[in-house]
PDB file of N, CA and C in Angstrom:
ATOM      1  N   UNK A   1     -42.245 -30.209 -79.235  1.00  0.00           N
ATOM      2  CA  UNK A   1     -41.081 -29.953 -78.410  1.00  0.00           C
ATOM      3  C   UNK A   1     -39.811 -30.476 -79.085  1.00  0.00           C
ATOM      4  N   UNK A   2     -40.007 -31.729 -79.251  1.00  0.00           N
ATOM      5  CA  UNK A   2     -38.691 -31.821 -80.447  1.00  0.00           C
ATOM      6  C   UNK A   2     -37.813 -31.575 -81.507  1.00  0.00           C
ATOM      7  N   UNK A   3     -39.105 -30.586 -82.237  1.00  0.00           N
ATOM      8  CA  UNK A   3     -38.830 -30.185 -83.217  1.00  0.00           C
ATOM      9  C   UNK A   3     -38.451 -28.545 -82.462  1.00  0.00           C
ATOM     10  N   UNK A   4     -38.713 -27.850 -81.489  1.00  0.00           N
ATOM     11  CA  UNK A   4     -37.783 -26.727 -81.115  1.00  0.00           C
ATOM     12  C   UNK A   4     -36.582 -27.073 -80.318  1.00  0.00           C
ATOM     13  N   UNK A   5     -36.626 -28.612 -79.974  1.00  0.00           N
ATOM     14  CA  UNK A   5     -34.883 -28.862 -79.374  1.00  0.00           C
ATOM     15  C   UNK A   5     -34.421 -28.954 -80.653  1.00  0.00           C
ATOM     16  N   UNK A   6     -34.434 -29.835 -81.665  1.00  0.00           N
ATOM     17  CA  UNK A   6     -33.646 -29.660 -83.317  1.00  0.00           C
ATOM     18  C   UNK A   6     -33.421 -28.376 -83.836  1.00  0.00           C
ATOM     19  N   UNK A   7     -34.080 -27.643 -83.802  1.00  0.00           N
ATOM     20  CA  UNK A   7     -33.883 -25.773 -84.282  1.00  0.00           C
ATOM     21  C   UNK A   7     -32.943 -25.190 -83.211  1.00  0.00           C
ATOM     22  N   UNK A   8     -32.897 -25.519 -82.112  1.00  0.00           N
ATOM     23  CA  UNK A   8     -31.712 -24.569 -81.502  1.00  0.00           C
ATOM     24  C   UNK A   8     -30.646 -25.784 -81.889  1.00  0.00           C
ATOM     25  N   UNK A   9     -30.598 -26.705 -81.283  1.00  0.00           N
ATOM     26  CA  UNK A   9     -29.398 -27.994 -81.620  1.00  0.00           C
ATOM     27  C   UNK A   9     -28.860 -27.216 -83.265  1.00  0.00           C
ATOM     28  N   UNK A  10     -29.517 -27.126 -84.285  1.00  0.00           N
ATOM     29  CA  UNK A  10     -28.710 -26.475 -85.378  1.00  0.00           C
ATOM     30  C   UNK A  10     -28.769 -25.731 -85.376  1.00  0.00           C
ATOM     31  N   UNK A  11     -29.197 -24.405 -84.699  1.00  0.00           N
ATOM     32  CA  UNK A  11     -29.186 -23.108 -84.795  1.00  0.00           C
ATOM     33  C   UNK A  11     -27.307 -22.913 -84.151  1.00  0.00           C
ATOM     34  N   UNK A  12     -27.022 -23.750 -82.862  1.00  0.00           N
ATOM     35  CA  UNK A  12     -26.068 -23.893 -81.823  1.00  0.00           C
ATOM     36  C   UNK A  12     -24.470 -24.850 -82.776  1.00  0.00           C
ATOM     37  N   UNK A  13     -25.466 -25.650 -83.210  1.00  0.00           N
ATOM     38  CA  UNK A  13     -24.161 -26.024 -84.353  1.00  0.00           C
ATOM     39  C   UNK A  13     -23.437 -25.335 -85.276  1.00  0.00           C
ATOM     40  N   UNK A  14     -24.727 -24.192 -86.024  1.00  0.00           N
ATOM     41  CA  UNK A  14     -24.188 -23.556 -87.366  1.00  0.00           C
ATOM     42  C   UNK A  14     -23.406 -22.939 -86.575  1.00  0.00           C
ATOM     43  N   UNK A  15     -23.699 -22.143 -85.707  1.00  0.00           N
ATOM     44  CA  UNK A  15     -22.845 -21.061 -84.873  1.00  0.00           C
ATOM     45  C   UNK A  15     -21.573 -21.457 -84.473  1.00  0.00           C
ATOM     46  N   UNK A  16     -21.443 -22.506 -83.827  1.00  0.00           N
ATOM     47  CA  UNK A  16     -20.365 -23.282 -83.624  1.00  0.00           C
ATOM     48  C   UNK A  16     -19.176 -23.486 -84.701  1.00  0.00           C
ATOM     49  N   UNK A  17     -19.716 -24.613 -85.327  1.00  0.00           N
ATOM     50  CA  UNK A  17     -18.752 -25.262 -86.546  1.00  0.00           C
ATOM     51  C   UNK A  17     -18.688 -24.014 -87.865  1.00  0.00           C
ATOM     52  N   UNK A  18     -19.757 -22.995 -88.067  1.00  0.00           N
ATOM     53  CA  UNK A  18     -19.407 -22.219 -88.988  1.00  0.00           C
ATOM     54  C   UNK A  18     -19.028 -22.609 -90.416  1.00  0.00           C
ATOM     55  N   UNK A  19     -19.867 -24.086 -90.944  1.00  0.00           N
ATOM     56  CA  UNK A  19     -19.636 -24.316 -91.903  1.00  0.00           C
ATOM     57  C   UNK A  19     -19.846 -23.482 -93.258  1.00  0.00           C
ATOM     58  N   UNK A  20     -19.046 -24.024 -94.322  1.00  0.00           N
ATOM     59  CA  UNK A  20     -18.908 -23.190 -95.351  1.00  0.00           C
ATOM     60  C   UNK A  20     -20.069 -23.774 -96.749  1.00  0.00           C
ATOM     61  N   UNK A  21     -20.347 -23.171 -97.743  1.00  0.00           N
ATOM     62  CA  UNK A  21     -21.275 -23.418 -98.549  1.00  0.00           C
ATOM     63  C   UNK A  21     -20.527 -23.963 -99.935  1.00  0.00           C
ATOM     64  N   UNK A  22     -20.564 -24.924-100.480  1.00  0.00           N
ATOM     65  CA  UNK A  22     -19.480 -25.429-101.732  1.00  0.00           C
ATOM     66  C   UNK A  22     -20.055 -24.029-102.793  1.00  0.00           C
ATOM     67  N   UNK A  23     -19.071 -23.469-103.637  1.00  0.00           N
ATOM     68  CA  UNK A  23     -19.851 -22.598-104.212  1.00  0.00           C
ATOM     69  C   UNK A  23     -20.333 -22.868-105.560  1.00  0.00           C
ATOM     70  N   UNK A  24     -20.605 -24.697-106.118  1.00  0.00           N
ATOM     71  CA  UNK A  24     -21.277 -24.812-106.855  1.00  0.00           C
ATOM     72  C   UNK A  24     -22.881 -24.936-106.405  1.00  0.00           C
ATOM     73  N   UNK A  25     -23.121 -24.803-104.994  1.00  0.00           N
ATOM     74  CA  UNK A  25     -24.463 -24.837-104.149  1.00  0.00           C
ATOM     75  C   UNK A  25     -24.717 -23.359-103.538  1.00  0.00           C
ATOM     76  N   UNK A  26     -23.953 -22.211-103.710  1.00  0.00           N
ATOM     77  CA  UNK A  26     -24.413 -21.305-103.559  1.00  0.00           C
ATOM     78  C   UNK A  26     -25.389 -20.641-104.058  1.00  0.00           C
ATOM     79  N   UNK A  27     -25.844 -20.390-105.850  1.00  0.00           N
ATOM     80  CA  UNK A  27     -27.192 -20.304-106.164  1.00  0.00           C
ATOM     81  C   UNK A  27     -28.212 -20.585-105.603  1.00  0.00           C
ATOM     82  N   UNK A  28     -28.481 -21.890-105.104  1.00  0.00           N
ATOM     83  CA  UNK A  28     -29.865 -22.504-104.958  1.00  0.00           C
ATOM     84  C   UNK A  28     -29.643 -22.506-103.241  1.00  0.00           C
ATOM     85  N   UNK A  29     -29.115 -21.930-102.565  1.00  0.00           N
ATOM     86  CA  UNK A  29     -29.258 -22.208-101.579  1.00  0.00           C
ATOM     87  C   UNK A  29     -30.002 -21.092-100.933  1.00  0.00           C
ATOM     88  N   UNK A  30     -30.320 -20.125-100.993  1.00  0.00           N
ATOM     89  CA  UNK A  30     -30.956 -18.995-101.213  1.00  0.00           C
ATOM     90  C   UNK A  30     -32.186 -19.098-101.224  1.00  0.00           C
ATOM     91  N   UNK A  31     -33.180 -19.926-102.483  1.00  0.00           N
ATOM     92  CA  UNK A  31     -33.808 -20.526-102.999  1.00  0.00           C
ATOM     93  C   UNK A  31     -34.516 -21.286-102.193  1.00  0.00           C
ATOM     94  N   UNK A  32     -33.701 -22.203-101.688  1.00  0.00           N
ATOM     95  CA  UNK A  32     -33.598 -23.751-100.820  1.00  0.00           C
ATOM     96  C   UNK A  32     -34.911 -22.842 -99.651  1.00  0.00           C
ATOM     97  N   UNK A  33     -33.814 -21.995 -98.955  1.00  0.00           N
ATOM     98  CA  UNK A  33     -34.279 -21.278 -97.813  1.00  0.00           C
ATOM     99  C   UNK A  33     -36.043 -20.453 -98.113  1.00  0.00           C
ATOM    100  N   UNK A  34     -36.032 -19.902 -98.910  1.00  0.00           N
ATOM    101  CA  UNK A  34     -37.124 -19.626 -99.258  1.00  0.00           C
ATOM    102  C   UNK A  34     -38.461 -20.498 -98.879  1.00  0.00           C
ATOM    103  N   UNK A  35     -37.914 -21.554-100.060  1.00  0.00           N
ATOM    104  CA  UNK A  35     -39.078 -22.915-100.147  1.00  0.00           C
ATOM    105  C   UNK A  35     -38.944 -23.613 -99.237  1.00  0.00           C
ATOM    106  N   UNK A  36     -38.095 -23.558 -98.098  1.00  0.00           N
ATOM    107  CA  UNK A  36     -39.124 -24.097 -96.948  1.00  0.00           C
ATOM    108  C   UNK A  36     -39.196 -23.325 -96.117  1.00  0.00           C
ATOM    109  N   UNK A  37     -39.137 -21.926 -96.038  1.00  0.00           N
ATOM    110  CA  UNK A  37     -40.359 -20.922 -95.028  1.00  0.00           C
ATOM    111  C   UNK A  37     -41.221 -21.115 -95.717  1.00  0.00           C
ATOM    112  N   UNK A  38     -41.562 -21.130 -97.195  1.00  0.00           N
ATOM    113  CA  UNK A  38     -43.297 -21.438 -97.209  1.00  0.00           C
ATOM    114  C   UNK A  38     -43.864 -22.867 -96.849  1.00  0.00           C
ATOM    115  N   UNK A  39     -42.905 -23.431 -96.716  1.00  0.00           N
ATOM    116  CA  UNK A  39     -43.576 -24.866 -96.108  1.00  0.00           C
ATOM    117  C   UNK A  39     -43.804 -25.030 -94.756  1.00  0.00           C
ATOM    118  N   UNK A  40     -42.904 -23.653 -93.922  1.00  0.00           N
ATOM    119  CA  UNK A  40     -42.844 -24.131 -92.826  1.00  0.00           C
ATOM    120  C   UNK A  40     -44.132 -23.161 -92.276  1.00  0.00           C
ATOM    121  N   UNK A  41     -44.274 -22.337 -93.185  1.00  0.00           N
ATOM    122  CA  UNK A  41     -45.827 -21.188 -93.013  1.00  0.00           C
ATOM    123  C   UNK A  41     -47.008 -21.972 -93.116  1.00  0.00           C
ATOM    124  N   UNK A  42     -46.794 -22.615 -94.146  1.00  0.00           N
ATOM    125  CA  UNK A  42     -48.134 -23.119 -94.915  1.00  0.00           C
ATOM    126  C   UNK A  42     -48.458 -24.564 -93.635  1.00  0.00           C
ATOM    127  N   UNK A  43     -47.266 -24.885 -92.852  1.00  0.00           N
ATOM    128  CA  UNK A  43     -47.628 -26.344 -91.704  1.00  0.00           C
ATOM    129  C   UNK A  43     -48.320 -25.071 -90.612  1.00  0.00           C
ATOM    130  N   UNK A  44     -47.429 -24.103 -90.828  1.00  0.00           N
ATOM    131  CA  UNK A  44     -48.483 -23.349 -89.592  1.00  0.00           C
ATOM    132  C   UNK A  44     -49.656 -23.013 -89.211  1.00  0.00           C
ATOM    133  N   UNK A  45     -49.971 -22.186 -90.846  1.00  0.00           N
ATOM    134  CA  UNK A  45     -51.100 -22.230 -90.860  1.00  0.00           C
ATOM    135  C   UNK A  45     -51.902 -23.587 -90.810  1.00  0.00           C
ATOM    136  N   UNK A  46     -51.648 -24.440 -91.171  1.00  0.00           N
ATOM    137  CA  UNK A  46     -52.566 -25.847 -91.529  1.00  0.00           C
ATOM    138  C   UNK A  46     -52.784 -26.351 -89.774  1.00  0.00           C
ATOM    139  N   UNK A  47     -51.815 -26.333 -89.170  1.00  0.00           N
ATOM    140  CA  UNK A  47     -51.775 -26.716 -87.720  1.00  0.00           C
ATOM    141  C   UNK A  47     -52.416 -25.503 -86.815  1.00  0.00           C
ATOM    142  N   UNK A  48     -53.342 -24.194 -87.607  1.00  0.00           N
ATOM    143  CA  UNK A  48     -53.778 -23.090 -86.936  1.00  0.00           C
ATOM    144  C   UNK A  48     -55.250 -23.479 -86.844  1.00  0.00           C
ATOM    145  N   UNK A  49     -55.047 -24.076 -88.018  1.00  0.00           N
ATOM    146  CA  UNK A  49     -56.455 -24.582 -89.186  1.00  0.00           C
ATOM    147  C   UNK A  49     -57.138 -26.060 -89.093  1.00  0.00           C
ATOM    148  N   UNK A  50     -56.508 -26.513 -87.684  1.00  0.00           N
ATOM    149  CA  UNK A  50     -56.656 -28.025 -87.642  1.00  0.00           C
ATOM    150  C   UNK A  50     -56.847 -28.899 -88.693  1.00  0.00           C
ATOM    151  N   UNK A  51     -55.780 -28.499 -89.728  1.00  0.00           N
ATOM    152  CA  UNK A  51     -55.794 -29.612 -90.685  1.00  0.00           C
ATOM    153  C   UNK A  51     -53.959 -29.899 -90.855  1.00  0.00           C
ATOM    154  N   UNK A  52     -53.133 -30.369 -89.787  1.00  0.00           N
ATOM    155  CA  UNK A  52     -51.822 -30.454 -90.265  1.00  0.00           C
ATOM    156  C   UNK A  52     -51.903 -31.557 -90.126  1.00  0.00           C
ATOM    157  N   UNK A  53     -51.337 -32.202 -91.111  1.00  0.00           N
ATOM    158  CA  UNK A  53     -50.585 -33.778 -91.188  1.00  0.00           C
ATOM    159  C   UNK A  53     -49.030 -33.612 -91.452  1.00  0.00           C
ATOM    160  N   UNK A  54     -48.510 -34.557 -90.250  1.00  0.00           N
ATOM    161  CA  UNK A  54     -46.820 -34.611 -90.765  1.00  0.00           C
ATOM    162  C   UNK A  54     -46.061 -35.068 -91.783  1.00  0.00           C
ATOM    163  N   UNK A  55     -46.978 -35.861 -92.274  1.00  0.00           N
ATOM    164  CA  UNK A  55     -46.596 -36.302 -93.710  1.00  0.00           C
ATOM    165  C   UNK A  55     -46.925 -35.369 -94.637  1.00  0.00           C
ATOM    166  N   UNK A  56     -47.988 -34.934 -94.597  1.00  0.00           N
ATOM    167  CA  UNK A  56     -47.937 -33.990 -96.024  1.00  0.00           C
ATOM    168  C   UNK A  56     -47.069 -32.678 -95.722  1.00  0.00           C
ATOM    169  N   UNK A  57     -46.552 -32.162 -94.566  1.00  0.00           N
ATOM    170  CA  UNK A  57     -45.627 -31.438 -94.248  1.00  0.00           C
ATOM    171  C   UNK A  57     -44.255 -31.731 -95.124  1.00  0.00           C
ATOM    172  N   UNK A  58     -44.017 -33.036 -94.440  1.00  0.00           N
ATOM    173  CA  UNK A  58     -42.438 -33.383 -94.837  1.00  0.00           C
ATOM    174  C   UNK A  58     -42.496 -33.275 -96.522  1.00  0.00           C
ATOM    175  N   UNK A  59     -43.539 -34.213 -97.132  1.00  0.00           N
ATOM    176  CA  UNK A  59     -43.470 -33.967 -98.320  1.00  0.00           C
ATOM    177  C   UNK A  59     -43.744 -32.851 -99.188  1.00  0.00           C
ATOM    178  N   UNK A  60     -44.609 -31.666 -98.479  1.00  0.00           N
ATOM    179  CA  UNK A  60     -44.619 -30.529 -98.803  1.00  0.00           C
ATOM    180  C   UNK A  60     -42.794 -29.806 -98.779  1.00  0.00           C
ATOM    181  N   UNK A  61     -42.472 -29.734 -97.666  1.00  0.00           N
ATOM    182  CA  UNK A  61     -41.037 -29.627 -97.527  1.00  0.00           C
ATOM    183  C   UNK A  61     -39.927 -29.709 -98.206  1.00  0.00           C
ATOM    184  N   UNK A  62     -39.818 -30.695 -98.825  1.00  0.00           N
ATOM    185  CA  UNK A  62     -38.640 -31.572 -99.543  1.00  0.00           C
ATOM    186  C   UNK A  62     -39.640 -31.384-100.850  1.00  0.00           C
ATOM    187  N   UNK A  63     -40.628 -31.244-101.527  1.00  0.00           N
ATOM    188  CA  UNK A  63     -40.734 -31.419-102.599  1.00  0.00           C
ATOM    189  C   UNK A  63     -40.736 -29.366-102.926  1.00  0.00           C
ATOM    190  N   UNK A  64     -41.267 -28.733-102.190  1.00  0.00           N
ATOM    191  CA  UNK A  64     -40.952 -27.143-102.513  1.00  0.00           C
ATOM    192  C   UNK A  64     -39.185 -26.643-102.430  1.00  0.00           C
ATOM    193  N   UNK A  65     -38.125 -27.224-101.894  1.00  0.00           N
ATOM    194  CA  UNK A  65     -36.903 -27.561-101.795  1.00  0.00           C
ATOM    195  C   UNK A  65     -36.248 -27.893-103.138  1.00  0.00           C
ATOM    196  N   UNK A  66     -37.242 -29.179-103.781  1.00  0.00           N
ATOM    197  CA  UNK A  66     -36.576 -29.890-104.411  1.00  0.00           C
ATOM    198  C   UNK A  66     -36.966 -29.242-106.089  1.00  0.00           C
ATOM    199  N   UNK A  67     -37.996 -28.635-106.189  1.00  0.00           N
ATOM    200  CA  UNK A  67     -38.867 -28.105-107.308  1.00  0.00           C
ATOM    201  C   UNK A  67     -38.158 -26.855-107.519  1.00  0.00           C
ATOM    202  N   UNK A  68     -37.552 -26.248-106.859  1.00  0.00           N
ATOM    203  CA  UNK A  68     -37.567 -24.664-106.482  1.00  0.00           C
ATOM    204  C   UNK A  68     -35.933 -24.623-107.221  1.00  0.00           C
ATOM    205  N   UNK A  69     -34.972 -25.743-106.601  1.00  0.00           N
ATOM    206  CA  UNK A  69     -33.776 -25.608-106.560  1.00  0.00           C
ATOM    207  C   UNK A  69     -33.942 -26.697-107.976  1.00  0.00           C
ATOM    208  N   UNK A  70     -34.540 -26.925-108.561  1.00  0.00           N
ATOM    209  CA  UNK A  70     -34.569 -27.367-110.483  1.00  0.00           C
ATOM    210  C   UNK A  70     -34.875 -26.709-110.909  1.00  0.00           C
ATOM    211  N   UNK A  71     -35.978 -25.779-110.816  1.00  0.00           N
ATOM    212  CA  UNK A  71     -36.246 -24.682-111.282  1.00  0.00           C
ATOM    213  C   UNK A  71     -35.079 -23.608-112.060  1.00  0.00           C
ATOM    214  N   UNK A  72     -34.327 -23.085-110.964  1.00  0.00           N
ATOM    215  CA  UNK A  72     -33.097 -22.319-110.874  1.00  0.00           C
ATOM    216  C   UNK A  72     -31.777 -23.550-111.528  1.00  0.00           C
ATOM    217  N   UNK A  73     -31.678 -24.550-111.400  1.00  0.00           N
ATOM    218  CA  UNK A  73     -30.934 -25.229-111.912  1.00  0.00           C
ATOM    219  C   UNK A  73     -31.178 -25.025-113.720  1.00  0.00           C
ATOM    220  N   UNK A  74     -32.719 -25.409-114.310  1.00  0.00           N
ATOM    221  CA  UNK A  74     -32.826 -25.049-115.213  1.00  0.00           C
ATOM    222  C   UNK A  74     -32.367 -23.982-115.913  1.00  0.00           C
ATOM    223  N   UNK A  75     -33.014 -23.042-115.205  1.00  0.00           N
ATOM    224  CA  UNK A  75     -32.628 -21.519-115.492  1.00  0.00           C
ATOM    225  C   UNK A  75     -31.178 -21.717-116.251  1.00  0.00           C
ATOM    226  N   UNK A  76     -30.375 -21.763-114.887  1.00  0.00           N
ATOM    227  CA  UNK A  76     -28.762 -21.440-115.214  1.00  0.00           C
ATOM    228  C   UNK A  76     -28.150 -22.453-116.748  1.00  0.00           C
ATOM    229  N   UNK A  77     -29.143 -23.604-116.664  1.00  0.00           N
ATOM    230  CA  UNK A  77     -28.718 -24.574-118.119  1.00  0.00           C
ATOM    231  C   UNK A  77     -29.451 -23.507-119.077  1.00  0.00           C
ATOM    232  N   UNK A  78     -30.329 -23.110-119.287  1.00  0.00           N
ATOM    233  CA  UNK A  78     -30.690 -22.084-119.961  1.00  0.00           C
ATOM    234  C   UNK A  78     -29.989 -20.739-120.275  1.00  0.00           C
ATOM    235  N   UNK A  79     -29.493 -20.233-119.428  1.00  0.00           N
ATOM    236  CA  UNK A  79     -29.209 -19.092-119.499  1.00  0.00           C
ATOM    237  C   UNK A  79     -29.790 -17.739-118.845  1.00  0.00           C
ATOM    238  N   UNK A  80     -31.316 -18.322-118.128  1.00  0.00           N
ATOM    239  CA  UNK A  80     -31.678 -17.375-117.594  1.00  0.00           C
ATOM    240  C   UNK A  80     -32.113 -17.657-116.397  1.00  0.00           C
ATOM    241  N   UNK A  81     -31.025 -17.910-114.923  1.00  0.00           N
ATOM    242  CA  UNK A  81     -30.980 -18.518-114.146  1.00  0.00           C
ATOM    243  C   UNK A  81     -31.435 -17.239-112.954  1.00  0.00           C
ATOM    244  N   UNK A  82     -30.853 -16.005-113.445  1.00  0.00           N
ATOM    245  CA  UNK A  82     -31.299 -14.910-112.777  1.00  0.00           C
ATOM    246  C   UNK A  82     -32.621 -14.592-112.805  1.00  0.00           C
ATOM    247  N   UNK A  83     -33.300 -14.711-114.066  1.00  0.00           N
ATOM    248  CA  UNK A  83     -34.338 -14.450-113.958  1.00  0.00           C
ATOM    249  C   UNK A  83     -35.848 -15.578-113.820  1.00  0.00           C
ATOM    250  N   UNK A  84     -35.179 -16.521-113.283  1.00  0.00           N
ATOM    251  CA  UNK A  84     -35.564 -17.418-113.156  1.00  0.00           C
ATOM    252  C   UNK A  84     -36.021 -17.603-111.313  1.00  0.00           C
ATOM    253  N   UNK A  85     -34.670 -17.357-110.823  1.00  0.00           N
ATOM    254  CA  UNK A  85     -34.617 -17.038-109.677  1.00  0.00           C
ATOM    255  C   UNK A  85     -35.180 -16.191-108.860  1.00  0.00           C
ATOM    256  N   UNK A  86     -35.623 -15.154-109.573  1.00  0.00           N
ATOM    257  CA  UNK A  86     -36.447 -13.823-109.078  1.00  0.00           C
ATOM    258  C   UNK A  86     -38.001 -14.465-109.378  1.00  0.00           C
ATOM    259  N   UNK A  87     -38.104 -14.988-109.929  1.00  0.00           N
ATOM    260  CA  UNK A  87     -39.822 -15.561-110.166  1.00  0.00           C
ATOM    261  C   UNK A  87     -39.806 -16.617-109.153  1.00  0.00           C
ATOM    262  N   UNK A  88     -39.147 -16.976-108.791  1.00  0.00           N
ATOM    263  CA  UNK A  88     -39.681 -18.553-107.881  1.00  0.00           C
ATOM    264  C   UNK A  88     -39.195 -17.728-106.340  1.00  0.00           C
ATOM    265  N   UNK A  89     -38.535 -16.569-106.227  1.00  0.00           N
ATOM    266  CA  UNK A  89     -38.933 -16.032-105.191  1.00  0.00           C
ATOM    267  C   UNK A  89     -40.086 -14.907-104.845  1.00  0.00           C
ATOM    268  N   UNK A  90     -40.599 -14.519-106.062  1.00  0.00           N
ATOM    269  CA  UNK A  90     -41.467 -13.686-106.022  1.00  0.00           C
ATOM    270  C   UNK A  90     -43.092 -14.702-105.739  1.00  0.00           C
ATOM    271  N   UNK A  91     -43.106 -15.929-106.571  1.00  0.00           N
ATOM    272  CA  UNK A  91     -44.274 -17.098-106.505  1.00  0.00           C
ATOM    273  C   UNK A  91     -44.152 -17.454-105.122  1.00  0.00           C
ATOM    274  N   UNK A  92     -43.000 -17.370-104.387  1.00  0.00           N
ATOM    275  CA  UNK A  92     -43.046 -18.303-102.758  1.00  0.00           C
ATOM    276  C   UNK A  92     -43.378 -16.974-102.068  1.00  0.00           C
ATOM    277  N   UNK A  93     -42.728 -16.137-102.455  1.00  0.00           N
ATOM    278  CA  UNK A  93     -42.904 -14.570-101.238  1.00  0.00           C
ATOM    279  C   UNK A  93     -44.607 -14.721-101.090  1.00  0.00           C
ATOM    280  N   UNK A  94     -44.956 -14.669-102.462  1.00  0.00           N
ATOM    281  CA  UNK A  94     -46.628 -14.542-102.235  1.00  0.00           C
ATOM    282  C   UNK A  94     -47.177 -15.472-101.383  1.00  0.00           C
ATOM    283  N   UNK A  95     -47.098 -16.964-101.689  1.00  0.00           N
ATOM    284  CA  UNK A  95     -46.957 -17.518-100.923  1.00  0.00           C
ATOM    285  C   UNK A  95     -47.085 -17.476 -99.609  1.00  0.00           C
ATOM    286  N   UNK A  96     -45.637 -17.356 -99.130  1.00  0.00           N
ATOM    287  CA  UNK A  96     -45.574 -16.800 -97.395  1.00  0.00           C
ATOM    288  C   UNK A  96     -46.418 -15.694 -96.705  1.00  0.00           C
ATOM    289  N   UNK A  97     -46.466 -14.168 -97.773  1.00  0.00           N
ATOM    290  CA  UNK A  97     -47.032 -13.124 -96.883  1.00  0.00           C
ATOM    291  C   UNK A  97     -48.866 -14.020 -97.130  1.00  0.00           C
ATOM    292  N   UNK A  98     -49.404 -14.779 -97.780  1.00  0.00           N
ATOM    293  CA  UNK A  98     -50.932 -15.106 -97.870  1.00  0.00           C
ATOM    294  C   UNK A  98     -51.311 -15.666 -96.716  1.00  0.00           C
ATOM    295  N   UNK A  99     -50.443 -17.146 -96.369  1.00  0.00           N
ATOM    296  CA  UNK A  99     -49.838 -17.673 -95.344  1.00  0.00           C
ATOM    297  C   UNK A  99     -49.917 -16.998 -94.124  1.00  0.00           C
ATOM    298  N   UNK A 100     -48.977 -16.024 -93.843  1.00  0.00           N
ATOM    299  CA  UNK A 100     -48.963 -14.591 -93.024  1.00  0.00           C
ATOM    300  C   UNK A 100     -50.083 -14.461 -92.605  1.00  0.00           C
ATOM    301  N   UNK A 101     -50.790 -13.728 -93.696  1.00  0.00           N
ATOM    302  CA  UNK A 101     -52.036 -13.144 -93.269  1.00  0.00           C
ATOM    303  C   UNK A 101     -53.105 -13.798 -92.708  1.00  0.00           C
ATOM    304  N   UNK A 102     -53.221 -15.281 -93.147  1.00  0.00           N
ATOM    305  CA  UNK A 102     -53.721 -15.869 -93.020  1.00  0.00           C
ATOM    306  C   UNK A 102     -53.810 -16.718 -91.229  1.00  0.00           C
ATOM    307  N   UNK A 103     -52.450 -16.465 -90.694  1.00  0.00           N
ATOM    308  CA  UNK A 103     -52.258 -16.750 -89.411  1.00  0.00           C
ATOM    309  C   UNK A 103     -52.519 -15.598 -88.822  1.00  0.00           C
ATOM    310  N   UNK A 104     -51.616 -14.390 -89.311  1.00  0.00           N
ATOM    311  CA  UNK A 104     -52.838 -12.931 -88.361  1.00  0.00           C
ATOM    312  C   UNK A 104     -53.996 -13.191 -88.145  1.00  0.00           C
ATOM    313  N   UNK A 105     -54.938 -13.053 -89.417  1.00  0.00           N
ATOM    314  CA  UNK A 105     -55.944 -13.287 -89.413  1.00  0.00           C
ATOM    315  C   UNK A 105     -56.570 -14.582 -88.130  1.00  0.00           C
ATOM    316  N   UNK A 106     -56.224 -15.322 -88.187  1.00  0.00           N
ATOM    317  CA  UNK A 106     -56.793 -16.334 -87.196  1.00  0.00           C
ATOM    318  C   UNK A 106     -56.329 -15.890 -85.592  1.00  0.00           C
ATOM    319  N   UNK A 107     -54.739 -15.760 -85.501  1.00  0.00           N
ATOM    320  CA  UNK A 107     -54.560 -15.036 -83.830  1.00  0.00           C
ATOM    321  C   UNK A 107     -55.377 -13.980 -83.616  1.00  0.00           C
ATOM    322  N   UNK A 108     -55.289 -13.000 -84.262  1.00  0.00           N
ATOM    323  CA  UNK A 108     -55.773 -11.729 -83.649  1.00  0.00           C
ATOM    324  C   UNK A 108     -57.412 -11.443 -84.183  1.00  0.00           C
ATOM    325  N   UNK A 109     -58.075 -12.781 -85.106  1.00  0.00           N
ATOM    326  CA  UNK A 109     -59.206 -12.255 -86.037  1.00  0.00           C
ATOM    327  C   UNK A 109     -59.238 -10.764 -85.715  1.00  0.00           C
ATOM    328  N   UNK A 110     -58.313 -10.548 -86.929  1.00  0.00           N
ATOM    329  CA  UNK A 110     -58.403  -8.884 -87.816  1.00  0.00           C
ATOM    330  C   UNK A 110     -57.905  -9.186 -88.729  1.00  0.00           C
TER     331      UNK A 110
END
């Protein structure tokens, strides 16, 4: 329950205050968002699967966040920040839709 009063509380803020994005954090923020829907899939499933722990959540969380957005940081010191970026969303997409299926699979066993 707390954690769906915090999701509207910032859902109700962003809307509100309408903050802006610095645009040396615009790259990775994109990114950011990505890596934690698969964290926030992968607690789902695990909590579908009676195996969620909140700790390995949070640290799942912040470390797919934190991996994802160096990743793409690299890239751009490299030079190939674009294509860098398209792989660590294509590795999480998979990710999420497995995830996905994986919670279909358990609601509806089909």
């Amino acid at each position: 329950m707390i954690a769906a009063v915090g999701l509207l509380a910032g859902i109700v803020l962003g809307l509100l205050l309408d903050p802006t994005v610095p645009s040396w954090l615009q790259p990775y923020l994109p990114i950011a968002v990505v890596a934690a829907l698969d964290a926030v899939f992968g607690g789902f499933r695990a909590a579908l699967d009676g195996l969620f722990d909140d700790r390995v959540f949070v640290v799942s969380f912040l470390s797919n966040v934190v991996v994802a957005a160096l990743i793409v940081y690299l890239g751009d010191q490299l030079g190939v920040g674009s294509q860098l970026s398209t792989a660590v969303v294509v590795v999480l997409g998979i990710r999420i839709f497995s995830n996905v299926a994986s919670i279909r699979r358990h609601l509806f066993k089909a």
